[in-house]
PDB file of N, CA and C in Angstrom:
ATOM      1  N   UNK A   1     115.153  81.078  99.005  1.00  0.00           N
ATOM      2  CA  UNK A   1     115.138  79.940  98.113  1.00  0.00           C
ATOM      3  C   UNK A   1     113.723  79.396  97.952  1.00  0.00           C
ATOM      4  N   UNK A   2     112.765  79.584  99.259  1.00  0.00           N
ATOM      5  CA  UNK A   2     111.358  79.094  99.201  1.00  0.00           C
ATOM      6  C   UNK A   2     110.869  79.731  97.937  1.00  0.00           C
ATOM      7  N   UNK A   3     111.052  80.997  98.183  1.00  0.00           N
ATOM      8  CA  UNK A   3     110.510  81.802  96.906  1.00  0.00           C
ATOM      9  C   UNK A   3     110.464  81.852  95.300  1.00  0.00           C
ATOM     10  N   UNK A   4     111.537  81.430  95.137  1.00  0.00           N
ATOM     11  CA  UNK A   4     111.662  80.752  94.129  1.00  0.00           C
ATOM     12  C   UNK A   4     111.338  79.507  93.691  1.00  0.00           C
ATOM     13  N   UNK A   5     111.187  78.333  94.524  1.00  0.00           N
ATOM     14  CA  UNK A   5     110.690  77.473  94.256  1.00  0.00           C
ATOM     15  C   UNK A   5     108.773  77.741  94.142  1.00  0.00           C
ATOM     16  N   UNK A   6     108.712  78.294  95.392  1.00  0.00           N
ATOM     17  CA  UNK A   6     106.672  78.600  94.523  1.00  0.00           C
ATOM     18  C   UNK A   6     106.995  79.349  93.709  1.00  0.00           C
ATOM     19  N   UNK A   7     107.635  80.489  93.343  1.00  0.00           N
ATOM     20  CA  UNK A   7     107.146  80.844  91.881  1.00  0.00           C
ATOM     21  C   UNK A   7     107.588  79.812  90.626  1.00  0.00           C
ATOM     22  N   UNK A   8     108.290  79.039  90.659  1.00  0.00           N
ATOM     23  CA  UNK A   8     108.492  77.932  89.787  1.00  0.00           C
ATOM     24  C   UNK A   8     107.094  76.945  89.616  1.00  0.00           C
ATOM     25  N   UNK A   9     106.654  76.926  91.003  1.00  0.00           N
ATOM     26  CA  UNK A   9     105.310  75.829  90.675  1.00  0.00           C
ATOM     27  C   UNK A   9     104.188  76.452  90.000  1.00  0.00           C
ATOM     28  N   UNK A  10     104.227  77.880  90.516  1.00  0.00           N
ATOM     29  CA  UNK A  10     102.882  78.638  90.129  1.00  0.00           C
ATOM     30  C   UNK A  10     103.320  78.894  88.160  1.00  0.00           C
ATOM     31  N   UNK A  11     104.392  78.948  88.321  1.00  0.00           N
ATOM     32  CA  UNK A  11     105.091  79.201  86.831  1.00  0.00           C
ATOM     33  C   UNK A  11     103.916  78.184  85.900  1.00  0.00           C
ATOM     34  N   UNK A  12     104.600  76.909  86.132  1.00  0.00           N
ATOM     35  CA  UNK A  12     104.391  75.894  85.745  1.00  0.00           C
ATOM     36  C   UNK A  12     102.662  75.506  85.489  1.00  0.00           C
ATOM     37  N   UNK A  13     101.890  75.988  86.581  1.00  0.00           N
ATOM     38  CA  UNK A  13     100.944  75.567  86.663  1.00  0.00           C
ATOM     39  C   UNK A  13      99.942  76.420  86.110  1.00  0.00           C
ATOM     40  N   UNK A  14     100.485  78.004  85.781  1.00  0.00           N
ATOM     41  CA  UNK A  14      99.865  78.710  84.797  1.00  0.00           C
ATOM     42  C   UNK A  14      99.995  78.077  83.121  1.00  0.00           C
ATOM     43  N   UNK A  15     101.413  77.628  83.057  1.00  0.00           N
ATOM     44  CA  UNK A  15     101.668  76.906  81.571  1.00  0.00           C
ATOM     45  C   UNK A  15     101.020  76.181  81.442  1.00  0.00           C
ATOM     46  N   UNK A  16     100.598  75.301  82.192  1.00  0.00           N
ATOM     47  CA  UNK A  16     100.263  74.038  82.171  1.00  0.00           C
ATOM     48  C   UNK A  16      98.488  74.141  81.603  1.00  0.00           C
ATOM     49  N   UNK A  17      97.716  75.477  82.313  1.00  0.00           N
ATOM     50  CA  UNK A  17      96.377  75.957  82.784  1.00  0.00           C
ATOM     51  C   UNK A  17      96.409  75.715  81.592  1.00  0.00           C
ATOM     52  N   UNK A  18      97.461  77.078  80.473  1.00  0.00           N
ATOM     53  CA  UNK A  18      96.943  77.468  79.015  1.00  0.00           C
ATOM     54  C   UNK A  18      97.416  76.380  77.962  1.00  0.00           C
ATOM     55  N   UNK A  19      98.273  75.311  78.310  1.00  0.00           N
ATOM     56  CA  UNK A  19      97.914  74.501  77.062  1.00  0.00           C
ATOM     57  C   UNK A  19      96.895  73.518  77.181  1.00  0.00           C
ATOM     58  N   UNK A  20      96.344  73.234  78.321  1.00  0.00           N
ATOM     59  CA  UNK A  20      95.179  72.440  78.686  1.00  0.00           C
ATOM     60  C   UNK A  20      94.248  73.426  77.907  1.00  0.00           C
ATOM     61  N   UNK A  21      94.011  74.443  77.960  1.00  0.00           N
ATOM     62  CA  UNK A  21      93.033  75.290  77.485  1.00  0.00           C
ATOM     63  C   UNK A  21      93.374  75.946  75.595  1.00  0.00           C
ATOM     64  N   UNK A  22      94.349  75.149  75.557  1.00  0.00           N
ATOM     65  CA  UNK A  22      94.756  75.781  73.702  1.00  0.00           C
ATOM     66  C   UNK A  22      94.031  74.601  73.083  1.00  0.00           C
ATOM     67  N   UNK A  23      92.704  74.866  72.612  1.00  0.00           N
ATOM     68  CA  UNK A  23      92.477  73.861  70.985  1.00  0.00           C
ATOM     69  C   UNK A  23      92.655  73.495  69.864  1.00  0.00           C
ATOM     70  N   UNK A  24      92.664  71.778  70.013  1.00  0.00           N
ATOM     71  CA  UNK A  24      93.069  71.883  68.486  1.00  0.00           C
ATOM     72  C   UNK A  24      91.903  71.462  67.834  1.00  0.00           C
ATOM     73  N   UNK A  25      92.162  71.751  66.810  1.00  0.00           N
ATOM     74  CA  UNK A  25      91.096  71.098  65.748  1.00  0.00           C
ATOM     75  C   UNK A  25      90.018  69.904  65.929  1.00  0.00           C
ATOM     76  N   UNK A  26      90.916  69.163  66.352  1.00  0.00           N
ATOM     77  CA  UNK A  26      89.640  67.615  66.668  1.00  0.00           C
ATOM     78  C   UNK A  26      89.388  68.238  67.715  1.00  0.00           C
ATOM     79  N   UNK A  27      89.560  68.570  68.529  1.00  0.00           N
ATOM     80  CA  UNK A  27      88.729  69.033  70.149  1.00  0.00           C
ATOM     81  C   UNK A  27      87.223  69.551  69.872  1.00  0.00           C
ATOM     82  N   UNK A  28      87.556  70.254  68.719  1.00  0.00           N
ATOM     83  CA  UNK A  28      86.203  71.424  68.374  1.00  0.00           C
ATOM     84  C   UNK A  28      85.551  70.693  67.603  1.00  0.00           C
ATOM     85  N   UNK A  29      84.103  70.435  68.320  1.00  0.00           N
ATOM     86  CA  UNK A  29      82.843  69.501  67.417  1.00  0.00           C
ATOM     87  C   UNK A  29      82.432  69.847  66.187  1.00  0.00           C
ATOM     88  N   UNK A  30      82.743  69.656  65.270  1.00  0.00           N
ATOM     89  CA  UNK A  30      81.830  69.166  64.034  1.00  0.00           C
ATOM     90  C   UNK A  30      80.945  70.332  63.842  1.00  0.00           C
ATOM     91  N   UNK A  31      80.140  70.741  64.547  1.00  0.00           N
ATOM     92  CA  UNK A  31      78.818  71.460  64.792  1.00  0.00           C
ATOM     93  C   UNK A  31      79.473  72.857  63.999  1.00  0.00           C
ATOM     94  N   UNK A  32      80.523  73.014  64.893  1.00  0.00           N
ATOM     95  CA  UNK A  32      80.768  74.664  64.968  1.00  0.00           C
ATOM     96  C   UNK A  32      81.923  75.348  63.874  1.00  0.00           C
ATOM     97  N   UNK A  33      81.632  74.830  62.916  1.00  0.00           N
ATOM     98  CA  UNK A  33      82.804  74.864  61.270  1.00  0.00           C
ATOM     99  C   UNK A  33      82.344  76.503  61.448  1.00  0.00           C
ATOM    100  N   UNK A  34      83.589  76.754  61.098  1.00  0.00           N
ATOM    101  CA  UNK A  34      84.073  78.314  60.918  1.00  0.00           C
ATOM    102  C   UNK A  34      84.141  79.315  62.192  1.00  0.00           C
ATOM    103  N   UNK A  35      83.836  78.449  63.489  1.00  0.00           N
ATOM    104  CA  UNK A  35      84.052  79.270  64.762  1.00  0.00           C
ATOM    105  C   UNK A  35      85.112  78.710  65.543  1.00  0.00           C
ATOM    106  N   UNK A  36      85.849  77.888  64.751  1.00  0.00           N
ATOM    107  CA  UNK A  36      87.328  77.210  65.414  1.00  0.00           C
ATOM    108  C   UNK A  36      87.940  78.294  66.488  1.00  0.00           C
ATOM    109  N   UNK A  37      88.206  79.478  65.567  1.00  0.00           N
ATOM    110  CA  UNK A  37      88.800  80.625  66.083  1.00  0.00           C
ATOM    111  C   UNK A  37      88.529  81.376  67.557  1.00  0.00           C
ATOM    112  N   UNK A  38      87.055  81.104  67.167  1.00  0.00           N
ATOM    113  CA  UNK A  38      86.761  81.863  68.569  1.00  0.00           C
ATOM    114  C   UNK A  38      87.257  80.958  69.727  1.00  0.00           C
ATOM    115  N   UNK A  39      86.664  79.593  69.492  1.00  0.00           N
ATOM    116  CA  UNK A  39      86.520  78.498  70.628  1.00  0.00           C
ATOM    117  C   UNK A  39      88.142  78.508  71.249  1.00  0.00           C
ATOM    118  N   UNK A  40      89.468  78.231  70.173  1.00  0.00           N
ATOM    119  CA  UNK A  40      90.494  78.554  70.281  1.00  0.00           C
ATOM    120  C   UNK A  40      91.186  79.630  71.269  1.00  0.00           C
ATOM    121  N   UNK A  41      90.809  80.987  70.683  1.00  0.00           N
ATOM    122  CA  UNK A  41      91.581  81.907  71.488  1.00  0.00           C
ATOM    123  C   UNK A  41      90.782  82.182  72.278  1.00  0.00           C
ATOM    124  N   UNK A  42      89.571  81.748  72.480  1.00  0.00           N
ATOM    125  CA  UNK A  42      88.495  81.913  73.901  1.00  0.00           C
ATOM    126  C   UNK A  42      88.443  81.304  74.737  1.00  0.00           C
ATOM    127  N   UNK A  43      89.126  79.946  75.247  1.00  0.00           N
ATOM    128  CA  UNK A  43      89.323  78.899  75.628  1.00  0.00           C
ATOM    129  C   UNK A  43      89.646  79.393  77.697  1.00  0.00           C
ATOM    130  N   UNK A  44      90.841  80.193  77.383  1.00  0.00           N
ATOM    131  CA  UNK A  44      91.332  80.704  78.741  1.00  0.00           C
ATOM    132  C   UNK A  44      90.667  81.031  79.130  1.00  0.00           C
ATOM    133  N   UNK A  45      89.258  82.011  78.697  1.00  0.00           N
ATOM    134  CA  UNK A  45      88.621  83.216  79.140  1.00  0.00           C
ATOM    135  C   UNK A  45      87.136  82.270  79.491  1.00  0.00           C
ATOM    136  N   UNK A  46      87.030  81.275  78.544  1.00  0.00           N
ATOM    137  CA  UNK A  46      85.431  80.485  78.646  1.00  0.00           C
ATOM    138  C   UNK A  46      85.540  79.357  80.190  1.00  0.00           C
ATOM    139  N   UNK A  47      87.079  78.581  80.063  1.00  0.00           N
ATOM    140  CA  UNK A  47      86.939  77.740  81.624  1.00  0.00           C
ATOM    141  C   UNK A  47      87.304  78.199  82.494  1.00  0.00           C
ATOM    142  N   UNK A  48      87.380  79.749  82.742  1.00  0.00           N
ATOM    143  CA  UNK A  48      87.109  80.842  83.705  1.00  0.00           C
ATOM    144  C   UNK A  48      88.948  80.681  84.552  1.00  0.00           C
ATOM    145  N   UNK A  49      89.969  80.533  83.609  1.00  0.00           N
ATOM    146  CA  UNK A  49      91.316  80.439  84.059  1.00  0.00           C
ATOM    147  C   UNK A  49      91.736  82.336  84.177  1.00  0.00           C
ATOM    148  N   UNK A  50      91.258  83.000  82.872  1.00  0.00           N
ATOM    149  CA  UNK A  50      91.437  84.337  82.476  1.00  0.00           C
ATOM    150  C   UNK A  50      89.950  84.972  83.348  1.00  0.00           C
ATOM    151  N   UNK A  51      90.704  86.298  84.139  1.00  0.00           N
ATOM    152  CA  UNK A  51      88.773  87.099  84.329  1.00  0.00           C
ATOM    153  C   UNK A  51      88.361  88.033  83.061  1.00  0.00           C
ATOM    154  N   UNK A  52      89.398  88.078  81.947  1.00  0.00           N
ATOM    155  CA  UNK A  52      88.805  89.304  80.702  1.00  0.00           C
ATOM    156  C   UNK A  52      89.170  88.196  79.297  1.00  0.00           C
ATOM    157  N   UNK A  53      88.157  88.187  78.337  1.00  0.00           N
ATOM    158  CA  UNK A  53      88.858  87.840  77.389  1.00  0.00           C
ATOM    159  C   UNK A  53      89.941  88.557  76.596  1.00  0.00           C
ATOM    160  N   UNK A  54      91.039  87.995  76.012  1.00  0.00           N
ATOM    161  CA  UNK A  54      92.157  88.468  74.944  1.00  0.00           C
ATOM    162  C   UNK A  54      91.486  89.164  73.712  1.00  0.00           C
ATOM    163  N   UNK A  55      91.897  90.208  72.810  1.00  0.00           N
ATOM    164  CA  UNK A  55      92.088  90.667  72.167  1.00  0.00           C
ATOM    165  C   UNK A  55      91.324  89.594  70.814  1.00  0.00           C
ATOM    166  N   UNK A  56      92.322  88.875  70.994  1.00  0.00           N
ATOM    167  CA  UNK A  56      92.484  87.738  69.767  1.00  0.00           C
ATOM    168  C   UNK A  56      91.300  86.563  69.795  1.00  0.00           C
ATOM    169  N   UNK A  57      90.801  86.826  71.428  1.00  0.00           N
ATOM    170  CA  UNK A  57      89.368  85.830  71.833  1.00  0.00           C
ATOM    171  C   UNK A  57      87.885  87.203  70.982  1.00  0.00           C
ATOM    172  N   UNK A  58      88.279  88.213  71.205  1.00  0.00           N
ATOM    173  CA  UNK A  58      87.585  89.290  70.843  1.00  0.00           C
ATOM    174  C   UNK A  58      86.975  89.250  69.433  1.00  0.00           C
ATOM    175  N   UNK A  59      87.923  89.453  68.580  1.00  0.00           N
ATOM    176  CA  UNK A  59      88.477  89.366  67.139  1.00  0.00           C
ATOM    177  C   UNK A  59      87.494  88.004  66.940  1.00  0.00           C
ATOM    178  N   UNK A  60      88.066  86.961  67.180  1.00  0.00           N
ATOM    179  CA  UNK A  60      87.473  85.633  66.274  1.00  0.00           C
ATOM    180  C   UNK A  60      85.990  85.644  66.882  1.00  0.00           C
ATOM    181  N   UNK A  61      85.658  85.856  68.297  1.00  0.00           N
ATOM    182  CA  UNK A  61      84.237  86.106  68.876  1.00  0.00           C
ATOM    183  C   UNK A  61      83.378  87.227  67.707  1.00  0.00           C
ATOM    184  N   UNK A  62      83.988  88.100  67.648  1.00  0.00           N
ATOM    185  CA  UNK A  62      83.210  89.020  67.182  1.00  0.00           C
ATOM    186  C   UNK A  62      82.977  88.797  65.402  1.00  0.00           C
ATOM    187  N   UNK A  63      84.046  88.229  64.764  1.00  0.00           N
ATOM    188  CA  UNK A  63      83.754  87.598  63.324  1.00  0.00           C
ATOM    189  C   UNK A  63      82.766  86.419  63.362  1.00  0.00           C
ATOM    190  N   UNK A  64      82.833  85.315  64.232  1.00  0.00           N
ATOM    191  CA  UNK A  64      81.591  84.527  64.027  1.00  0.00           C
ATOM    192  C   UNK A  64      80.449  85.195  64.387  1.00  0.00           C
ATOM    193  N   UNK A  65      80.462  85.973  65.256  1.00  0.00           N
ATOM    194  CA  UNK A  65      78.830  86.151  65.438  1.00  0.00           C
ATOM    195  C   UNK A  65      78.503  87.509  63.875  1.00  0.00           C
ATOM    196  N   UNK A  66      78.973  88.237  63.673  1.00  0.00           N
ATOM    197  CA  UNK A  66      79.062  88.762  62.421  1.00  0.00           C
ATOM    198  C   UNK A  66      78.486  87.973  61.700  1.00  0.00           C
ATOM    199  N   UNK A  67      79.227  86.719  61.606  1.00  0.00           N
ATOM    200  CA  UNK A  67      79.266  85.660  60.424  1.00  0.00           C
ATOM    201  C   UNK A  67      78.025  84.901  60.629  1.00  0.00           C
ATOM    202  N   UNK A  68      77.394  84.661  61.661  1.00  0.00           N
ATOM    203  CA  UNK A  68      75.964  84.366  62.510  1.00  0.00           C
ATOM    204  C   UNK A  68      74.769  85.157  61.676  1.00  0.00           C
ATOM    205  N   UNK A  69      75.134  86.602  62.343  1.00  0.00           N
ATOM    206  CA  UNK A  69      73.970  87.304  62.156  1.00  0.00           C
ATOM    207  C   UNK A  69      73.605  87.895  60.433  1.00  0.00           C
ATOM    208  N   UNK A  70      74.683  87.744  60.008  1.00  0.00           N
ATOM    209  CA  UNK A  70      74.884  87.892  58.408  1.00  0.00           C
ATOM    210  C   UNK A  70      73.866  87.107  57.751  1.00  0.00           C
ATOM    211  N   UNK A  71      73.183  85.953  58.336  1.00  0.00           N
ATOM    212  CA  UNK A  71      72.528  85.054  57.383  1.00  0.00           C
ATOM    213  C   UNK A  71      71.320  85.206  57.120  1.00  0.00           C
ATOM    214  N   UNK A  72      70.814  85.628  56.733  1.00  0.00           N
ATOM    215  CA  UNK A  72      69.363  86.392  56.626  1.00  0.00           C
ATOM    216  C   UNK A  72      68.098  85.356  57.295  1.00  0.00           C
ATOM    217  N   UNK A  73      67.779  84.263  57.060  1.00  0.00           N
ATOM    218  CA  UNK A  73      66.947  83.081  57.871  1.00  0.00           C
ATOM    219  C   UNK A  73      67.034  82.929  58.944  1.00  0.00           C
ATOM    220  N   UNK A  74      68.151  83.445  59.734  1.00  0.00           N
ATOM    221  CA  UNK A  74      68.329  82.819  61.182  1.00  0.00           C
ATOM    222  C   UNK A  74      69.031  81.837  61.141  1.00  0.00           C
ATOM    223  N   UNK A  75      69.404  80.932  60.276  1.00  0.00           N
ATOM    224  CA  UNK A  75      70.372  79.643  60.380  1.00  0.00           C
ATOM    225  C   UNK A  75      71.648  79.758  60.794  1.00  0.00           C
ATOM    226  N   UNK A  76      71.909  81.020  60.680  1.00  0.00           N
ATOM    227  CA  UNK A  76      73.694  81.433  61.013  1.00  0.00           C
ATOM    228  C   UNK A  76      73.475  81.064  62.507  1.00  0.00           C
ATOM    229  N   UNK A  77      72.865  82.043  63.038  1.00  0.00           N
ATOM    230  CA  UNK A  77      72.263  82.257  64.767  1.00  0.00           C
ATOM    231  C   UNK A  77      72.027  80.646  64.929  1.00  0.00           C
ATOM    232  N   UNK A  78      71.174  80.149  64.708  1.00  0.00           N
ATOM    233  CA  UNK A  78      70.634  78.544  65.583  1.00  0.00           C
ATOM    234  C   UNK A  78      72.294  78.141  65.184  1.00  0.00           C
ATOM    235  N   UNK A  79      72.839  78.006  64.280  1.00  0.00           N
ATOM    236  CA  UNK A  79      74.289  76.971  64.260  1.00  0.00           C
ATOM    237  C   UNK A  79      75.154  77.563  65.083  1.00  0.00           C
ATOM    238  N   UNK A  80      75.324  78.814  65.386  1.00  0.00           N
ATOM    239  CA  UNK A  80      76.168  79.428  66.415  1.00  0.00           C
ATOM    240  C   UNK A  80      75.572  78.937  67.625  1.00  0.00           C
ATOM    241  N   UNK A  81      74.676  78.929  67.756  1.00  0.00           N
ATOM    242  CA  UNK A  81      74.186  78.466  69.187  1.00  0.00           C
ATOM    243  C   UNK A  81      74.550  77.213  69.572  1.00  0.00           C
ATOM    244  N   UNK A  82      73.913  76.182  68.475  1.00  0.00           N
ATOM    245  CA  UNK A  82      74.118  75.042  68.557  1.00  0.00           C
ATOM    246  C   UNK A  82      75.531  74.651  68.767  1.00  0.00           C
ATOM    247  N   UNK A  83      76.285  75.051  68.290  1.00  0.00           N
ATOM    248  CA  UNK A  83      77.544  75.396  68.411  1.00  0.00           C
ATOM    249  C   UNK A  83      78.167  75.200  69.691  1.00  0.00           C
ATOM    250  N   UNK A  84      77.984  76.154  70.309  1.00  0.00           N
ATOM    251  CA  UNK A  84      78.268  76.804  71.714  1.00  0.00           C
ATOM    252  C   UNK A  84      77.348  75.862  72.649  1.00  0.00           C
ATOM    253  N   UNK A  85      76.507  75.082  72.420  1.00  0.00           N
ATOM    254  CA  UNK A  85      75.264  74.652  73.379  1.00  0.00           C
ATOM    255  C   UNK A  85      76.666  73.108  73.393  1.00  0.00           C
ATOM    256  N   UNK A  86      76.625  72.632  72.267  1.00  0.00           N
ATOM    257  CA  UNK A  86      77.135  71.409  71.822  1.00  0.00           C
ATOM    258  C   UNK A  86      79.009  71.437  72.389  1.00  0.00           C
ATOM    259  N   UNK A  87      79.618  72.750  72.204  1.00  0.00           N
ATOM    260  CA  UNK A  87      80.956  72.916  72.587  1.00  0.00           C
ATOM    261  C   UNK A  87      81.406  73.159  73.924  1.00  0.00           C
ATOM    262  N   UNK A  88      79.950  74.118  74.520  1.00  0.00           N
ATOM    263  CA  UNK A  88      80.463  74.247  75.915  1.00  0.00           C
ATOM    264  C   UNK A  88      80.704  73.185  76.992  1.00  0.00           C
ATOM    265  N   UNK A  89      79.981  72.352  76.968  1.00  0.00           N
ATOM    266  CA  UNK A  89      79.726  71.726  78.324  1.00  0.00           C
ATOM    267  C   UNK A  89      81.067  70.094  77.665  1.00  0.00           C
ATOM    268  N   UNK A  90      81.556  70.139  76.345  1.00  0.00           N
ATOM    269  CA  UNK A  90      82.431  69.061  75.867  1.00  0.00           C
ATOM    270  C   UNK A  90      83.647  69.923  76.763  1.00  0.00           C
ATOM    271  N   UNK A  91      83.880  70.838  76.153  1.00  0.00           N
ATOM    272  CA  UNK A  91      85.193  71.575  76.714  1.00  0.00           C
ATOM    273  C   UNK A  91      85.625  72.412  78.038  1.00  0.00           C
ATOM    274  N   UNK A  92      84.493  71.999  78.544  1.00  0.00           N
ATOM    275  CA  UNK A  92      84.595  72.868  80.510  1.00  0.00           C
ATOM    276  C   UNK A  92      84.425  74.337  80.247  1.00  0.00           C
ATOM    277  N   UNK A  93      83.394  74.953  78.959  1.00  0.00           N
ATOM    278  CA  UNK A  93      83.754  76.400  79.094  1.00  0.00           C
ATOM    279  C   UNK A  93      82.215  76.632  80.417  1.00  0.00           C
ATOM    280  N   UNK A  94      82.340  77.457  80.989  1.00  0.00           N
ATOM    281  CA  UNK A  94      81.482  77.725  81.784  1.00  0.00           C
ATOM    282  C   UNK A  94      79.969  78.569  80.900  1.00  0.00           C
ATOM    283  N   UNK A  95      78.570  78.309  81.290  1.00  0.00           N
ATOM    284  CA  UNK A  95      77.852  78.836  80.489  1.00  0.00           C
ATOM    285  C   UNK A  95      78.142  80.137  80.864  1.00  0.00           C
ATOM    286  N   UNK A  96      77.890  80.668  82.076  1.00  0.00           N
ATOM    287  CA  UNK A  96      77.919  82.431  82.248  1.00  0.00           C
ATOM    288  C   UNK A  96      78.683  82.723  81.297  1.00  0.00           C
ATOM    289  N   UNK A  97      80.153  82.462  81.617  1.00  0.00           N
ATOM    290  CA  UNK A  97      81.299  82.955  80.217  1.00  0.00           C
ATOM    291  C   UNK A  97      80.635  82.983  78.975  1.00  0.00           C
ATOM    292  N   UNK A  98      79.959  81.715  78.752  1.00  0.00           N
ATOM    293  CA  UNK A  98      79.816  82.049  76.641  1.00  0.00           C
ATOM    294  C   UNK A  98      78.242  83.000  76.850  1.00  0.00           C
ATOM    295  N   UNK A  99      77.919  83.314  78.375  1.00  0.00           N
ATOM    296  CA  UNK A  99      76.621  84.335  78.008  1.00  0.00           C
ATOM    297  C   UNK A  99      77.136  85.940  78.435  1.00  0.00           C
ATOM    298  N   UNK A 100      77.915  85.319  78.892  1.00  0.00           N
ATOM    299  CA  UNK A 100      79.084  86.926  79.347  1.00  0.00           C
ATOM    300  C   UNK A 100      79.720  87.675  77.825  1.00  0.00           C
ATOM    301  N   UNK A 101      79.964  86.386  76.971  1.00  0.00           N
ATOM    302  CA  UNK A 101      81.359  87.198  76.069  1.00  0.00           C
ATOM    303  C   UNK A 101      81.036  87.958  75.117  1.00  0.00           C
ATOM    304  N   UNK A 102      79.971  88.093  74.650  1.00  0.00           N
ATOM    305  CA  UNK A 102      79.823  89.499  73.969  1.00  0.00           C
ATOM    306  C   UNK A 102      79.973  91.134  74.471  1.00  0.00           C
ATOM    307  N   UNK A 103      79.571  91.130  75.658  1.00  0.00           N
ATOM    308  CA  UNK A 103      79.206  91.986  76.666  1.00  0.00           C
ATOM    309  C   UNK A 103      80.871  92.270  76.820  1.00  0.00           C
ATOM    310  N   UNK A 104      81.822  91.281  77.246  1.00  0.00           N
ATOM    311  CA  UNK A 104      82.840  91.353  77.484  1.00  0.00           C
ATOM    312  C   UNK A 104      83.837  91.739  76.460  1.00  0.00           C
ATOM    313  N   UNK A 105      83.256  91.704  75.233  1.00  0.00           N
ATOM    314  CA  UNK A 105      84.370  91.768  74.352  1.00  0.00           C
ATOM    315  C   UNK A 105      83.327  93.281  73.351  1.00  0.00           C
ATOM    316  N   UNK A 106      82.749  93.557  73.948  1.00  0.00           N
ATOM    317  CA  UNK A 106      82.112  95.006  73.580  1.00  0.00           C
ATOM    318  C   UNK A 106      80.884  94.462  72.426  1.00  0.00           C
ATOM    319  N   UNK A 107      80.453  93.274  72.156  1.00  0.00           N
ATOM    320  CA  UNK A 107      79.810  93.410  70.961  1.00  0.00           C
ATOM    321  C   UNK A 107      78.545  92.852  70.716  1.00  0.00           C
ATOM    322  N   UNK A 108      77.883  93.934  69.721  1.00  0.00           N
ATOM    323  CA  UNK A 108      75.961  94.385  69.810  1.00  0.00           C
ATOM    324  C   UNK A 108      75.671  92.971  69.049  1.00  0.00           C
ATOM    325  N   UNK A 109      74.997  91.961  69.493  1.00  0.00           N
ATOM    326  CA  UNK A 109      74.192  91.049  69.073  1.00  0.00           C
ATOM    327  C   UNK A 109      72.889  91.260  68.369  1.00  0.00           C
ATOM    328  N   UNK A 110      71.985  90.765  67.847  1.00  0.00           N
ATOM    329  CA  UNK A 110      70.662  90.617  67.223  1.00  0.00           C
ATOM    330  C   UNK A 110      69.880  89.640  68.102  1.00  0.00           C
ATOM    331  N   UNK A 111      70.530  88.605  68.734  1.00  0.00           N
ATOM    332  CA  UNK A 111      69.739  87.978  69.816  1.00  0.00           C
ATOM    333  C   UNK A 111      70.304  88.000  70.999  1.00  0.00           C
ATOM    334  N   UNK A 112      69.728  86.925  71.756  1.00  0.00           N
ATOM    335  CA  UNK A 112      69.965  86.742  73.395  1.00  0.00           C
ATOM    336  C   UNK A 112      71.101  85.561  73.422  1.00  0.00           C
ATOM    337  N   UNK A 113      71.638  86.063  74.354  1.00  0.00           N
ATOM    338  CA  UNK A 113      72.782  84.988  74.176  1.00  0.00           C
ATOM    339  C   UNK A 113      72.621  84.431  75.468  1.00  0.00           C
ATOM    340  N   UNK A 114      71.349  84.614  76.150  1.00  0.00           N
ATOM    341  CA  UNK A 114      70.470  83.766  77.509  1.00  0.00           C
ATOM    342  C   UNK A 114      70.158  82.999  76.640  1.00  0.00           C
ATOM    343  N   UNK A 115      68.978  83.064  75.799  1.00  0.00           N
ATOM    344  CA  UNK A 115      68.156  82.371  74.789  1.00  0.00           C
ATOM    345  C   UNK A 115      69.490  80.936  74.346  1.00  0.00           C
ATOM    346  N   UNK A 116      70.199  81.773  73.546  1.00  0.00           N
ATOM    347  CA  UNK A 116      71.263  80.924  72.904  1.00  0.00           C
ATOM    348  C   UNK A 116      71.950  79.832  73.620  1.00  0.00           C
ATOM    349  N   UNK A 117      72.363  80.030  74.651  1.00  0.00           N
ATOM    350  CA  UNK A 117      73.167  79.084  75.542  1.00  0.00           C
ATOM    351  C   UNK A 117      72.170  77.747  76.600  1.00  0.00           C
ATOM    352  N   UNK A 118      71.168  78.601  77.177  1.00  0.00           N
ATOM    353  CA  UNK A 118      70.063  78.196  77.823  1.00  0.00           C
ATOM    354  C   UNK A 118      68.977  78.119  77.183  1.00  0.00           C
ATOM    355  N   UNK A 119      68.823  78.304  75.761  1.00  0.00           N
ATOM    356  CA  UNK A 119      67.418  77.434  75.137  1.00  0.00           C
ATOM    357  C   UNK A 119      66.056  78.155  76.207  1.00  0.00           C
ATOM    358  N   UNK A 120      66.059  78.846  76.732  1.00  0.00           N
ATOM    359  CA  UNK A 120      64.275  79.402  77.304  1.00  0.00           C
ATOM    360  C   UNK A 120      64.384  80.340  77.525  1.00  0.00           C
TER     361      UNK A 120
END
């Protein structure tokens, strides 16, 4: 009967992990218009609840920075950063994670995503 009751708490307290970690819309600053997606399904994987990002954290990760490096000036890149500089530390994502997740989710950047997160 013990047994069942911890797996009921641990149940619970995994549910509990991922809707603390599901964003909504107002959560996500201003800054970062059109990377909702990533911040969203990256959420588990950024306040270090998940050790791999999802599929679906992959996907929206890998369209903004696309959508980043697409901009010919560099402005895509500084607002993604800014982005992530401005989102991480509001939402508990850990920096390693947002300097980990390209690497993690397989995908070739144009910059440093040391640079990006940590500014030097």
């Amino acid at each position: 009967m013990g047994e069942k009751r911890a797996m009921a708490v641990v149940m619970f307290v995994m549910a509990y992990g991922l809707a603390v970690t599901t964003l909504t819309a107002s959560e996500i600053p201003a800054t970062c218009n059109g990377d909702e997606r990533m911040l969203s399904f990256c959420g588990v994987y950024l306040v270090n609840i998940k050790p791999n990002p999802s599929s679906d954290c992959c996907k929206g990760a890998s369209d903004a920075f696309k959508r980043a490096m697409a901009v010919a000036n560099g402005q895509g890149i500084r607002d993604i950063c800014n982005c992530l500089r401005v989102a991480g530390p509001s939402l508990n994502f850990h920096q390693d994670k947002l300097v980990s997740l390209p690497d993690a989710c397989g995908i070739k950047l144009s910059f440093s995503m040391h640079l990006c997160i940590f500014g030097d």
